[in-house]
Every structure is written in C-alpha cells, then in structure tokens.
PDB file of N, CA and C in Angstrom:
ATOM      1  N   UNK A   1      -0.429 115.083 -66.834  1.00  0.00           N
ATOM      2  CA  UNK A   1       0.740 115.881 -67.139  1.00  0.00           C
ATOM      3  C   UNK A   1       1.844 115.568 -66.138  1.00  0.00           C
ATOM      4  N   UNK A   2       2.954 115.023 -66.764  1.00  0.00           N
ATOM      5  CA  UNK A   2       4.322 114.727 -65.531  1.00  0.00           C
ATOM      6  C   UNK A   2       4.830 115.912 -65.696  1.00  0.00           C
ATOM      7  N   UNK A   3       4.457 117.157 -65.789  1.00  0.00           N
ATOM      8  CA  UNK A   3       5.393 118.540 -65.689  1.00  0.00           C
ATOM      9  C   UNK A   3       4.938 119.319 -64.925  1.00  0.00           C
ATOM     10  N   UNK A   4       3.842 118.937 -63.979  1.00  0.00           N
ATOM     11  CA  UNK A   4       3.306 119.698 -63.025  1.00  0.00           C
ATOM     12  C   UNK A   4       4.262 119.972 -61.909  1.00  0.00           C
ATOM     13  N   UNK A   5       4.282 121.109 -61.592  1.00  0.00           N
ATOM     14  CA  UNK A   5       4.664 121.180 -60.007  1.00  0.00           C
ATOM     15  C   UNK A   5       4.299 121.022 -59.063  1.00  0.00           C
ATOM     16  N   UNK A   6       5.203 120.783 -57.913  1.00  0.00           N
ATOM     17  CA  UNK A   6       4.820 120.862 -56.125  1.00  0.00           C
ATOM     18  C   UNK A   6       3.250 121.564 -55.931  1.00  0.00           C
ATOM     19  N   UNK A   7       3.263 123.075 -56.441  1.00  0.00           N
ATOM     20  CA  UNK A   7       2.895 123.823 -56.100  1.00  0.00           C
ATOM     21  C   UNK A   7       1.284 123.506 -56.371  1.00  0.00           C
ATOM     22  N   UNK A   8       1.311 123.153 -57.958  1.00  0.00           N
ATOM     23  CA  UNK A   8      -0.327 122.861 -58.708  1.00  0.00           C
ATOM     24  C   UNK A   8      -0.971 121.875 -58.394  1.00  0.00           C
ATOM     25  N   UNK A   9      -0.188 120.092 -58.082  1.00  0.00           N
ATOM     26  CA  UNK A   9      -0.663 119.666 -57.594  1.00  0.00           C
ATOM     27  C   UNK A   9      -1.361 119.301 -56.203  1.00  0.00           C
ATOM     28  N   UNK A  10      -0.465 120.397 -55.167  1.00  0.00           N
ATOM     29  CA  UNK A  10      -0.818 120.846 -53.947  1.00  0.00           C
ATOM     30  C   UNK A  10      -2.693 121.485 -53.965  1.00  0.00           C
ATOM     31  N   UNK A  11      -2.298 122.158 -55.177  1.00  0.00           N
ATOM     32  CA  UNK A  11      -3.685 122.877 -54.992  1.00  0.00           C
ATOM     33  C   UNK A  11      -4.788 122.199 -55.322  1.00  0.00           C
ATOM     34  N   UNK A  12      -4.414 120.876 -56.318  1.00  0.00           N
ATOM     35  CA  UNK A  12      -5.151 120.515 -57.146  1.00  0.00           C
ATOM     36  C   UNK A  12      -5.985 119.205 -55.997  1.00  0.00           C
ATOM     37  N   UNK A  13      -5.004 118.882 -55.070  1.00  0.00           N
ATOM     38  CA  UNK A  13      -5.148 117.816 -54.099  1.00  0.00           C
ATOM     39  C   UNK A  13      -6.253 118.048 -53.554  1.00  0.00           C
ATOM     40  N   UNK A  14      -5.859 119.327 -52.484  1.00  0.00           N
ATOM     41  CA  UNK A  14      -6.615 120.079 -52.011  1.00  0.00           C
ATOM     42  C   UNK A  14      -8.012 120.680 -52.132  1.00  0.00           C
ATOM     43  N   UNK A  15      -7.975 120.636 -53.211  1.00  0.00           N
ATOM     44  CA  UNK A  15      -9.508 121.619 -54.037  1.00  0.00           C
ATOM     45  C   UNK A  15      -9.148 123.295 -53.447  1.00  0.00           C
ATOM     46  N   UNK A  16      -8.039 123.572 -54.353  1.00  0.00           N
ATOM     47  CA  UNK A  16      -8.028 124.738 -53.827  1.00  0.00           C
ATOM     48  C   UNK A  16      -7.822 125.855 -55.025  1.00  0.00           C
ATOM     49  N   UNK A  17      -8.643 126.804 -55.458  1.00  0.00           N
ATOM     50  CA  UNK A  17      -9.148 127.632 -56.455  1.00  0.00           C
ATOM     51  C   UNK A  17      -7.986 128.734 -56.589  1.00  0.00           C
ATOM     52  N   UNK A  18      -7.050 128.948 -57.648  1.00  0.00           N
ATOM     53  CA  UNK A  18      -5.817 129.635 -57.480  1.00  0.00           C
ATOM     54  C   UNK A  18      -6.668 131.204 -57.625  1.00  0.00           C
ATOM     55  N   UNK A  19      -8.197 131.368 -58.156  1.00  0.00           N
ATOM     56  CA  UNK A  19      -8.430 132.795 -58.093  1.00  0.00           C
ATOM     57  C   UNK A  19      -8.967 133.001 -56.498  1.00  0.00           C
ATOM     58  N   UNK A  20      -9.476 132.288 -55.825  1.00  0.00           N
ATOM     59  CA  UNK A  20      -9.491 132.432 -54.661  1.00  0.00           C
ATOM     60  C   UNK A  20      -8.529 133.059 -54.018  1.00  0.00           C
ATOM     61  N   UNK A  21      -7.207 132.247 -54.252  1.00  0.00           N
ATOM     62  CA  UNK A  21      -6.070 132.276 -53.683  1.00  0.00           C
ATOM     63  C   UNK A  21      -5.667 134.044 -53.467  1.00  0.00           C
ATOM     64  N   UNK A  22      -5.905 134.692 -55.198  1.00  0.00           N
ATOM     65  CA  UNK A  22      -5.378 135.967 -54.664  1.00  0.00           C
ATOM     66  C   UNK A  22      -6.501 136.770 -54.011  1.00  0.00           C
ATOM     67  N   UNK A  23      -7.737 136.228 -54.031  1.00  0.00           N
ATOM     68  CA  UNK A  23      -8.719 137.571 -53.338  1.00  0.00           C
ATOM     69  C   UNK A  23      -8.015 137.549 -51.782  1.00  0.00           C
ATOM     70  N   UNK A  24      -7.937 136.150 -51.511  1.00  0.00           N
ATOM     71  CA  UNK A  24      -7.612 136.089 -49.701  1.00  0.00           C
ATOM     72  C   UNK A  24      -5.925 136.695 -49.499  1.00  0.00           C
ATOM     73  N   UNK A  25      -5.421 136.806 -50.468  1.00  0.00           N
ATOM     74  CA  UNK A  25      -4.451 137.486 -50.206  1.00  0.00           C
ATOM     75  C   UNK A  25      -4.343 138.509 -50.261  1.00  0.00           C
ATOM     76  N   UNK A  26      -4.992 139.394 -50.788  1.00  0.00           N
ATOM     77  CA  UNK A  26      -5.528 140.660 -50.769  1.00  0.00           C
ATOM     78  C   UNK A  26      -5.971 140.852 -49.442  1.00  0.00           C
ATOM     79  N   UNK A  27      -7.024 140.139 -49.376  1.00  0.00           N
ATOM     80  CA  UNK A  27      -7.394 139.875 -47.898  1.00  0.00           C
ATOM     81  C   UNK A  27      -6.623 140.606 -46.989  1.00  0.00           C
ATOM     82  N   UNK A  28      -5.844 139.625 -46.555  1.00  0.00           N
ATOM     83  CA  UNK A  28      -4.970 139.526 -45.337  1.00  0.00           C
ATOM     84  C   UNK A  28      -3.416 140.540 -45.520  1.00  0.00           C
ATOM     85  N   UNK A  29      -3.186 140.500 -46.920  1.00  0.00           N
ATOM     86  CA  UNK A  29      -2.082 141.248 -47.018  1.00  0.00           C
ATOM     87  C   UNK A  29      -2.892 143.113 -47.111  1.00  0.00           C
ATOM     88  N   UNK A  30      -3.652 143.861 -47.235  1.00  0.00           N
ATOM     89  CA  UNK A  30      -3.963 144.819 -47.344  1.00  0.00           C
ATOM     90  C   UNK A  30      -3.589 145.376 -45.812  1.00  0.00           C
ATOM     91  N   UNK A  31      -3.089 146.557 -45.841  1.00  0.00           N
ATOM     92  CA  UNK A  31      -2.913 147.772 -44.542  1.00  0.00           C
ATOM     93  C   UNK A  31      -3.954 147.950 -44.022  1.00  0.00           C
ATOM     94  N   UNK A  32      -3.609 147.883 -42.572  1.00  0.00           N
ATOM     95  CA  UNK A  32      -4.923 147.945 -42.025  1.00  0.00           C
ATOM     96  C   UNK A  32      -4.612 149.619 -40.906  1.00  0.00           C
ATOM     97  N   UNK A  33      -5.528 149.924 -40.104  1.00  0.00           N
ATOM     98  CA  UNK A  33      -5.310 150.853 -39.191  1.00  0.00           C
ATOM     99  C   UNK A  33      -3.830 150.628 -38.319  1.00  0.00           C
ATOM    100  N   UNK A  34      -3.921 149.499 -37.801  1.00  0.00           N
ATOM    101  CA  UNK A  34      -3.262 149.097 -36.729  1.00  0.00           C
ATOM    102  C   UNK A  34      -1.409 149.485 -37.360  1.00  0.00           C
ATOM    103  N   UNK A  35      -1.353 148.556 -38.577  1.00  0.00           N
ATOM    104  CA  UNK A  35      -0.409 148.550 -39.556  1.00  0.00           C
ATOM    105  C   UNK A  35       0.156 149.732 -40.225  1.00  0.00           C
ATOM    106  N   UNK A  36      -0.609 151.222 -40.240  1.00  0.00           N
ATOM    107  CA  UNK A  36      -0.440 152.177 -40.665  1.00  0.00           C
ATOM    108  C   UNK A  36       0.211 153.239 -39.398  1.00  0.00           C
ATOM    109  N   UNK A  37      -0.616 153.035 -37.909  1.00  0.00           N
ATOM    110  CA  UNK A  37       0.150 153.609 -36.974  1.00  0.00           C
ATOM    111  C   UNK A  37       1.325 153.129 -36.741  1.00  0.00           C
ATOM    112  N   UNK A  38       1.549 151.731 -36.932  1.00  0.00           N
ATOM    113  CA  UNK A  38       2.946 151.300 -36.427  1.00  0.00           C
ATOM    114  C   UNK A  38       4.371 152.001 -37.458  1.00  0.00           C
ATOM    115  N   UNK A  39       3.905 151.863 -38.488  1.00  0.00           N
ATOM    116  CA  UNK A  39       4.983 152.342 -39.416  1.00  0.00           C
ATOM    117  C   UNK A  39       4.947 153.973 -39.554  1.00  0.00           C
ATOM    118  N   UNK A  40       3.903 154.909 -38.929  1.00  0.00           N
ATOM    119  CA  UNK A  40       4.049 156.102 -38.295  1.00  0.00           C
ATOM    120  C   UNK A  40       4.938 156.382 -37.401  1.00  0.00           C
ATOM    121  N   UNK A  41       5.012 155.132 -36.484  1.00  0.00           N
ATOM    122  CA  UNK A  41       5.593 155.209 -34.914  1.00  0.00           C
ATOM    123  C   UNK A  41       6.926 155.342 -35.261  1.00  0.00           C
ATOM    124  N   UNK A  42       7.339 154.359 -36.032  1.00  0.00           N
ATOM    125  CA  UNK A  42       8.781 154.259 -36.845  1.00  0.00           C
ATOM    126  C   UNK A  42       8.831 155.171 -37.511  1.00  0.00           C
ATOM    127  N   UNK A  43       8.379 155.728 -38.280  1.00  0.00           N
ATOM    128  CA  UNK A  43       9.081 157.409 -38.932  1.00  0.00           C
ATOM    129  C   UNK A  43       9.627 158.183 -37.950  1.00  0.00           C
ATOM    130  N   UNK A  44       8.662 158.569 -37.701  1.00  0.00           N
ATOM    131  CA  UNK A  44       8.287 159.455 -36.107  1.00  0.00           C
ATOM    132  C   UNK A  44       9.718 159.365 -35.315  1.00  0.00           C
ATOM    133  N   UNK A  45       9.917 157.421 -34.903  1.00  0.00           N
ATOM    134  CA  UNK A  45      11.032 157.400 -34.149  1.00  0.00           C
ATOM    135  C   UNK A  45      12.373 157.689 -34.632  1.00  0.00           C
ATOM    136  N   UNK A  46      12.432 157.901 -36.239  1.00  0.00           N
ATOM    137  CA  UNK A  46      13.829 158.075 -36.655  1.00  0.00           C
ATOM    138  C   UNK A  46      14.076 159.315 -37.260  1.00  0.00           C
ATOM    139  N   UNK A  47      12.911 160.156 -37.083  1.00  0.00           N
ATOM    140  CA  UNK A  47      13.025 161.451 -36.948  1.00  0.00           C
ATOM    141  C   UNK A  47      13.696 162.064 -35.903  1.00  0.00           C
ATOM    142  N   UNK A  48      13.242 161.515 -34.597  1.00  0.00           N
ATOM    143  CA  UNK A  48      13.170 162.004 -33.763  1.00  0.00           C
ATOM    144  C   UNK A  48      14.792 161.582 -33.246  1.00  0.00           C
ATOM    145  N   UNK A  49      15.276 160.315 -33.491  1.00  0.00           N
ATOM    146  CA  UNK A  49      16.640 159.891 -33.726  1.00  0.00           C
ATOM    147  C   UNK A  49      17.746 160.581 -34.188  1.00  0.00           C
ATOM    148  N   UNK A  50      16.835 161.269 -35.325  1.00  0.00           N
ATOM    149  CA  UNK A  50      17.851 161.949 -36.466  1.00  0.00           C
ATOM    150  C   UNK A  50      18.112 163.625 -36.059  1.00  0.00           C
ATOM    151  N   UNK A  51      17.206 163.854 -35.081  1.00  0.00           N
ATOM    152  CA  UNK A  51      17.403 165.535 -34.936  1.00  0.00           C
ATOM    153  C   UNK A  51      17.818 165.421 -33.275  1.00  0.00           C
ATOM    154  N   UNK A  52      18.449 164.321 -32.617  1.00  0.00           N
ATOM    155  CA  UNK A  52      18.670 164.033 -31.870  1.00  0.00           C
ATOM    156  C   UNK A  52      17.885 164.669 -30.299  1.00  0.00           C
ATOM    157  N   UNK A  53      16.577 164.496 -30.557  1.00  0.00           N
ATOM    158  CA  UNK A  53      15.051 165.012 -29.212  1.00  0.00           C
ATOM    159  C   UNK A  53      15.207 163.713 -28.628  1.00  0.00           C
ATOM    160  N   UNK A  54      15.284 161.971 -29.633  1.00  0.00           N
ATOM    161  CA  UNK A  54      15.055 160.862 -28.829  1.00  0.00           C
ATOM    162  C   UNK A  54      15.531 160.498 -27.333  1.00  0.00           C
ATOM    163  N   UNK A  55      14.982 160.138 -26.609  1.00  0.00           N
ATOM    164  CA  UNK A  55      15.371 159.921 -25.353  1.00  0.00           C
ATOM    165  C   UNK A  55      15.736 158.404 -25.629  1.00  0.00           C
ATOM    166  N   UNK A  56      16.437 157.892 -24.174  1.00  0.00           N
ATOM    167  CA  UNK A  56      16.577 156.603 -24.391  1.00  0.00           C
ATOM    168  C   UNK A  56      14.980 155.517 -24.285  1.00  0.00           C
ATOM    169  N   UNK A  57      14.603 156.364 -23.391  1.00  0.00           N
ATOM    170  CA  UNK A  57      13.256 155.659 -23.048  1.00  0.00           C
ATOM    171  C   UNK A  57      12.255 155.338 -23.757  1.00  0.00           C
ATOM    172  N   UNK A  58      12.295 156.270 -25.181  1.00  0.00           N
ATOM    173  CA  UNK A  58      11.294 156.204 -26.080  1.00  0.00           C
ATOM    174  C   UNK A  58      11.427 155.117 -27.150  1.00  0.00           C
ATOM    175  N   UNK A  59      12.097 154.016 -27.003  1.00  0.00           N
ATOM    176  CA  UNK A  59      12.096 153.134 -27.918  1.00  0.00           C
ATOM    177  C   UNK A  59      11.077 152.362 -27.467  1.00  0.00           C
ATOM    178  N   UNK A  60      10.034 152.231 -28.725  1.00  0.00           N
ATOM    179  CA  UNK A  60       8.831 151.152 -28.032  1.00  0.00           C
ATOM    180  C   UNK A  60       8.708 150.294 -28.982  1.00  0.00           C
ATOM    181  N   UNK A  61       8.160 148.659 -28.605  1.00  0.00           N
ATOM    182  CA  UNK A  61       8.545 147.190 -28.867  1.00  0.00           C
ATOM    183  C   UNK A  61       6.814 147.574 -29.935  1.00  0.00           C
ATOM    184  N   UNK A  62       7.059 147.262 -31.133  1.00  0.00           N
ATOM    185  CA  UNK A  62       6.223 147.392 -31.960  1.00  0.00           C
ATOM    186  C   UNK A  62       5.925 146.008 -32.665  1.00  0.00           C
ATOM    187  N   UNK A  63       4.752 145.516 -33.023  1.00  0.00           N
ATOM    188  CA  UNK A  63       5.001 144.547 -33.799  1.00  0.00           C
ATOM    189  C   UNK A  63       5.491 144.579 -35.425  1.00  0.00           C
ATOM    190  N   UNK A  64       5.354 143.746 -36.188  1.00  0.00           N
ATOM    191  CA  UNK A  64       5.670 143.704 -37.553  1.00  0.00           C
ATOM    192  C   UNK A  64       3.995 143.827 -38.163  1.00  0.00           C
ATOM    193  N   UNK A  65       4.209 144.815 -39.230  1.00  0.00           N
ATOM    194  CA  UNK A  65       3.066 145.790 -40.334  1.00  0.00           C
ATOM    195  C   UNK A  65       2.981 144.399 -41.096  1.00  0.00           C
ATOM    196  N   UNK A  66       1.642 144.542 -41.609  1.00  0.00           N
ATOM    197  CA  UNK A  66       1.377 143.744 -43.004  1.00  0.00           C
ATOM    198  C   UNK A  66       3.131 143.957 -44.369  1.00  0.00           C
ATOM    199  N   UNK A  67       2.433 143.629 -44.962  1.00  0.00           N
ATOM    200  CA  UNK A  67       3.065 144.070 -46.147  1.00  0.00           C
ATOM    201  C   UNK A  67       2.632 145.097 -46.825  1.00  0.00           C
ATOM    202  N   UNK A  68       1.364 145.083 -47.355  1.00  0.00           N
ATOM    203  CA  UNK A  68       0.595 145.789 -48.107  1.00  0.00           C
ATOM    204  C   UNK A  68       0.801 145.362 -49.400  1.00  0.00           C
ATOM    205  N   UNK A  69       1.259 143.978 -49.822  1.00  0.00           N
ATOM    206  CA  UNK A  69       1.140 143.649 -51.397  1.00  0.00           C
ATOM    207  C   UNK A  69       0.907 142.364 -51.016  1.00  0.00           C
ATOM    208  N   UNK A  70      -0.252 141.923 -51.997  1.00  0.00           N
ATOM    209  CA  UNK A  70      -0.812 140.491 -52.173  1.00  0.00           C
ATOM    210  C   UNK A  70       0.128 140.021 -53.560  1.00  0.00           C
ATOM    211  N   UNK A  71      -0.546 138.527 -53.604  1.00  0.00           N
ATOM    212  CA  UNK A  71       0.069 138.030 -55.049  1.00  0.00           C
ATOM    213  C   UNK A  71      -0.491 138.578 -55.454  1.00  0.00           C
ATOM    214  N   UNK A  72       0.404 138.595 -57.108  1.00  0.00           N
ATOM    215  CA  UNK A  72      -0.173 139.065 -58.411  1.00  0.00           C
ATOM    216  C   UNK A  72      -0.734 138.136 -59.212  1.00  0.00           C
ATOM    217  N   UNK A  73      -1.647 137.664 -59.674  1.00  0.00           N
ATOM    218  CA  UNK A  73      -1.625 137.247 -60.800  1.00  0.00           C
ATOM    219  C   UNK A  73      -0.627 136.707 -61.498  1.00  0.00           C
ATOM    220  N   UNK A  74       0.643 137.421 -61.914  1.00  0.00           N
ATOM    221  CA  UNK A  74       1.633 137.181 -62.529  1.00  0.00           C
ATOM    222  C   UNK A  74       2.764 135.977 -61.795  1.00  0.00           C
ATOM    223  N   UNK A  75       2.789 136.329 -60.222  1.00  0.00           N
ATOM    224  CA  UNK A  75       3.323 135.743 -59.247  1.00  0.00           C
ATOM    225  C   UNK A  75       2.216 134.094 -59.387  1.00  0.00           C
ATOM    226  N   UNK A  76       1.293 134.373 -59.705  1.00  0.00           N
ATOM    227  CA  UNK A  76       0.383 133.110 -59.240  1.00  0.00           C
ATOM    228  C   UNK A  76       1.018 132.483 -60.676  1.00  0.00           C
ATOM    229  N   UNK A  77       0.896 132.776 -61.888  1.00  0.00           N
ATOM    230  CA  UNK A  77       1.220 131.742 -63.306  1.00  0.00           C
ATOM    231  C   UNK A  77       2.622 130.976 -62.846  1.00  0.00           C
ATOM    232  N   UNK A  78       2.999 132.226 -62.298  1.00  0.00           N
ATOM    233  CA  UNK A  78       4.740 131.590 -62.531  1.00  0.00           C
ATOM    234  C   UNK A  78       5.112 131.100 -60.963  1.00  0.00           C
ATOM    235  N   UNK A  79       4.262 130.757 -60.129  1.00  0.00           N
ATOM    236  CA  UNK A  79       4.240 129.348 -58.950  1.00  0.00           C
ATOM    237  C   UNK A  79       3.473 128.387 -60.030  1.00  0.00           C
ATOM    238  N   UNK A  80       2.720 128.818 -60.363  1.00  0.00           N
ATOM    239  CA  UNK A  80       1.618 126.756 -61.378  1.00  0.00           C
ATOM    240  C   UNK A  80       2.605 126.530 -62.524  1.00  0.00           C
ATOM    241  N   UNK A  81       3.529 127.153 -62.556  1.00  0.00           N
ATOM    242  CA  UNK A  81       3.938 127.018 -64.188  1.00  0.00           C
ATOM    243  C   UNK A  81       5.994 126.185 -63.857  1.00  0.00           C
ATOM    244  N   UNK A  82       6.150 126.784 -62.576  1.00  0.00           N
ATOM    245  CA  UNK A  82       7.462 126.528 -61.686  1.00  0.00           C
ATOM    246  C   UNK A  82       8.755 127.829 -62.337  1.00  0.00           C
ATOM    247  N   UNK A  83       8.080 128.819 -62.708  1.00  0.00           N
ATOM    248  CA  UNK A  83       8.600 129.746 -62.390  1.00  0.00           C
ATOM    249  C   UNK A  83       9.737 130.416 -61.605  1.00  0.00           C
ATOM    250  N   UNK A  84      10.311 131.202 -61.154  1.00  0.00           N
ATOM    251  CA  UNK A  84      11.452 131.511 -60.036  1.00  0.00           C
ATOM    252  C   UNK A  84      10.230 132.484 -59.508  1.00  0.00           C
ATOM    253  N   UNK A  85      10.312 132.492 -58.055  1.00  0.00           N
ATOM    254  CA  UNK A  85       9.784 133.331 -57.062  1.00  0.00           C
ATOM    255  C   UNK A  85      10.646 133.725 -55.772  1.00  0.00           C
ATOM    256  N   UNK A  86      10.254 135.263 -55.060  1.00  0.00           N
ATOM    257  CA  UNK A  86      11.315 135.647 -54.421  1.00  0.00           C
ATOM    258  C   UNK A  86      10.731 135.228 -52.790  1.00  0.00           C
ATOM    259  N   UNK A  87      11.707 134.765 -51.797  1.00  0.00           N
ATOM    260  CA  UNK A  87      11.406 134.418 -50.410  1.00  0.00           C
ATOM    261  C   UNK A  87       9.691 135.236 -50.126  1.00  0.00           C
ATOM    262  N   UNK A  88       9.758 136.736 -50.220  1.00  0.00           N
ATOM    263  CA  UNK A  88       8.902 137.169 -49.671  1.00  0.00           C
ATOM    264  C   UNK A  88       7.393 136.835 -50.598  1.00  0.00           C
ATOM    265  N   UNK A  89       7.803 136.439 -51.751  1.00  0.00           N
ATOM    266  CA  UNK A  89       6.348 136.308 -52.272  1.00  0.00           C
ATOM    267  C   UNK A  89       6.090 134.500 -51.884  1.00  0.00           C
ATOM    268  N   UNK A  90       6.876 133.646 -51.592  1.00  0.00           N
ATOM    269  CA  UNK A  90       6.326 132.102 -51.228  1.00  0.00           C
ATOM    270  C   UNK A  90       5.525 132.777 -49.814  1.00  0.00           C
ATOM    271  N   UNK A  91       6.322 133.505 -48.962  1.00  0.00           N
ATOM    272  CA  UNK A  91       5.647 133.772 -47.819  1.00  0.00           C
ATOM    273  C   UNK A  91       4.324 134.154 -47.840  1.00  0.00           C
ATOM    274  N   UNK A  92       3.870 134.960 -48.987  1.00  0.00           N
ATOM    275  CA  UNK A  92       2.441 135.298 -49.157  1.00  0.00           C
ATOM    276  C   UNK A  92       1.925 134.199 -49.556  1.00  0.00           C
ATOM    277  N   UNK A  93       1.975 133.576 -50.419  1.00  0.00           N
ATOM    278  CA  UNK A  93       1.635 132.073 -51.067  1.00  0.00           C
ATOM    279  C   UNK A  93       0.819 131.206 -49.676  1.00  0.00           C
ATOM    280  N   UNK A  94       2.012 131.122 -48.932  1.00  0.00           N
ATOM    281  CA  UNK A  94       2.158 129.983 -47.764  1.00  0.00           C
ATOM    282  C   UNK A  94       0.784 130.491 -46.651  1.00  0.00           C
ATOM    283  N   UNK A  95       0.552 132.079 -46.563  1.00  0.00           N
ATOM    284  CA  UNK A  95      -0.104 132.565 -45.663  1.00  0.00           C
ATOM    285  C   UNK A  95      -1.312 132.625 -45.701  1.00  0.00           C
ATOM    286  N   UNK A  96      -1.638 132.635 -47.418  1.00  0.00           N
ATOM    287  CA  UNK A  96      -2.809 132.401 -48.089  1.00  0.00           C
ATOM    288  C   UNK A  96      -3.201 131.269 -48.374  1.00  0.00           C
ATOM    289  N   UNK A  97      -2.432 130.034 -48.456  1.00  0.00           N
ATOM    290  CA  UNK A  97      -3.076 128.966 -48.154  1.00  0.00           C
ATOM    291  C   UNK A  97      -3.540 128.345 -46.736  1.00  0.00           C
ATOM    292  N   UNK A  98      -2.900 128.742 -46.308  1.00  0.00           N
ATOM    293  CA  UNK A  98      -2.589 128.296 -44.611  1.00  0.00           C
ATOM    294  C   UNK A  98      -4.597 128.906 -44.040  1.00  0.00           C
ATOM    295  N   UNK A  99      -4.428 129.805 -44.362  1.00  0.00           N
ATOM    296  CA  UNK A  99      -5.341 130.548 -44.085  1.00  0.00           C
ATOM    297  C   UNK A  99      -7.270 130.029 -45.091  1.00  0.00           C
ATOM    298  N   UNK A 100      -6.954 129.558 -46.058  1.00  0.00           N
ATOM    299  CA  UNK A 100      -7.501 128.849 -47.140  1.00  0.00           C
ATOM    300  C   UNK A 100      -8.109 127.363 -46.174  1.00  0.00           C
ATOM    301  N   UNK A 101      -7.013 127.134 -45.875  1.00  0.00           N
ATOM    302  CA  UNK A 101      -6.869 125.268 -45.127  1.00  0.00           C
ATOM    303  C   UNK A 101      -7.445 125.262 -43.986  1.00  0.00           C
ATOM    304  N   UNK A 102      -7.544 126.500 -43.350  1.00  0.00           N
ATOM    305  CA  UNK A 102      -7.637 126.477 -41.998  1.00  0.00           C
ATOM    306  C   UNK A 102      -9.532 126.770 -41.803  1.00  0.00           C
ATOM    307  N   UNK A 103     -10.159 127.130 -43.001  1.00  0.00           N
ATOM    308  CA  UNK A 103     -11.270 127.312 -43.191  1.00  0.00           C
ATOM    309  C   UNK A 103     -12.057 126.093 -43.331  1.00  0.00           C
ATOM    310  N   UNK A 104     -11.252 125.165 -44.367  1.00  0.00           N
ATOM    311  CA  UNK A 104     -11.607 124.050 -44.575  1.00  0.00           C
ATOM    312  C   UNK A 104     -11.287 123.570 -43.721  1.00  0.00           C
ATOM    313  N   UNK A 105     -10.929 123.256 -42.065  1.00  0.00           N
ATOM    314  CA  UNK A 105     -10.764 122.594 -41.297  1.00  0.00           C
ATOM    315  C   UNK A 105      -9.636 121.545 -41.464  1.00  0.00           C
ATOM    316  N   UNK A 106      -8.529 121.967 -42.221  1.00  0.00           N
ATOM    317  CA  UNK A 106      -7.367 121.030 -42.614  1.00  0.00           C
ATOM    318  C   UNK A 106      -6.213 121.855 -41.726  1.00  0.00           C
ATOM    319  N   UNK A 107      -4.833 120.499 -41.606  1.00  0.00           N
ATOM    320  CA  UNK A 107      -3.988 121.014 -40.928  1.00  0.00           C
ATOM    321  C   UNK A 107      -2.568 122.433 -41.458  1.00  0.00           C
ATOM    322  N   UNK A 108      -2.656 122.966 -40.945  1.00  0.00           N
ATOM    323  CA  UNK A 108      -1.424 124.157 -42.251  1.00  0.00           C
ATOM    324  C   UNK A 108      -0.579 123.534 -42.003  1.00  0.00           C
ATOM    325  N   UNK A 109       0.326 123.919 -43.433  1.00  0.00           N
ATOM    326  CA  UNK A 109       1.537 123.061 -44.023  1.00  0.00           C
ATOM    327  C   UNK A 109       2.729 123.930 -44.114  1.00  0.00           C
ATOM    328  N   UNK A 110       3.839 123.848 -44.407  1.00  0.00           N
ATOM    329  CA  UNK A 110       4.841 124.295 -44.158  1.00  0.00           C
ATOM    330  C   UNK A 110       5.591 124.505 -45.650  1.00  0.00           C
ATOM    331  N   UNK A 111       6.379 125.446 -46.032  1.00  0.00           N
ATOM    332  CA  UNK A 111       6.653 126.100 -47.172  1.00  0.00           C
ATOM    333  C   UNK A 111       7.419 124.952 -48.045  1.00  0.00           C
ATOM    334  N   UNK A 112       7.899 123.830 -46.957  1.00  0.00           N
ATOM    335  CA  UNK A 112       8.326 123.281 -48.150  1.00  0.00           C
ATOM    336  C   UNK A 112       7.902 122.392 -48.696  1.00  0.00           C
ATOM    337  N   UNK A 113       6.619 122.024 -48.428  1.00  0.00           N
ATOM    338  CA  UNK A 113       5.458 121.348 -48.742  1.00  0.00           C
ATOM    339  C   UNK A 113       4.971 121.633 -50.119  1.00  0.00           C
ATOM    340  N   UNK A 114       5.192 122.875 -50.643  1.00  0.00           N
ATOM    341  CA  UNK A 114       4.294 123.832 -51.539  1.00  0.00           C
ATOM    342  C   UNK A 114       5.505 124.184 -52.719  1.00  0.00           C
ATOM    343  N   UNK A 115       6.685 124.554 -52.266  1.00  0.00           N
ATOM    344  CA  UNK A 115       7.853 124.755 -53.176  1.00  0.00           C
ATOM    345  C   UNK A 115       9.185 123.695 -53.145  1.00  0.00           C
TER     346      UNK A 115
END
C-alpha cells in the first residue's frame, strides 16, 4: 500500500502492536497518588490566593500531573489512517511508544519521526 503513513509504517517496522499501544497508555497516562495531591496543592493554592490568607512564602515548586487521558481508540484509527490529531494527543502517542521501545531495548525517537 503507497498510502500508508509515517505513523503505520513506524509501527509496522518496529513490530509494534497498535492494541498494545493503548493498554500502555493507559498505563502511564492514568492519575496516580502523587498526581492527585499535586493538583490539590494547586486548588488549595488559588483558593487561598483568592480569599487573599496566601503568604508570599507559600508558593511551592510542584511538578507537572499526568494527564489522566490515554489514547482512544478513535485517536489510534485516525494516526494509522493520517487523520488530523491535536499537539497533546501526538504527545501521548510519542510517550507510549518511547516507553514500548525502551522495553524492547531500542533507542526513543522523536515526534517527528512518527508524524
């Protein structure tokens, strides 16, 4: 087929199973403990902003939360198919393979490798 995309033959190179693809994104994209206090901390802090209690001192260096959404299914047809997809869903794509590759002892690749 000359109508394949970047994306299918990437996977296809690879040996890489597109239903796989969303369990591990599930995986890694699901909320975890850590991910649920942080975005507490941030309510919390713009509450506390907003009824003006915040001190200056209380701003604390938090990291960045999961997402809490894996691909869909729907997101997966329409990357194999060359579809339009939005920045934040290649990013899941990219994280879930990366993560895929890195099992198989291969080097991770870079987004524009894939789109």
């Amino acid at each position: 087929m000359a109508d394949t995309t970047k994306f299918a033959t990437f996977l296809e190179t690879n040996k890489l199973n597109a239903q796989r693809l969303l369990a591990v994104s599930h995986k890694l994209e699901t909320l975890q403990r850590a991910d649920r206090t942080i975005k507490l901390g941030k309510r919390q802090g713009k509450k506390a902003a907003d009824a003006g209690t915040a001190k200056e001192g209380d701003v604390k260096e938090t990291g960045k939360p999961r997402s809490g959404r894996p691909i869909t299914p729907r997101a997966l047809t329409a990357a194999l198919s060359g579809g339009t997809l939005s920045g934040p869903t290649k990013q899941r794509f990219l994280r879930a393979i990366n993560f895929l590759l890195e099992q198989k002892k291969k080097d991770k690749v870079e987004l524009k490798t894939l789109f």
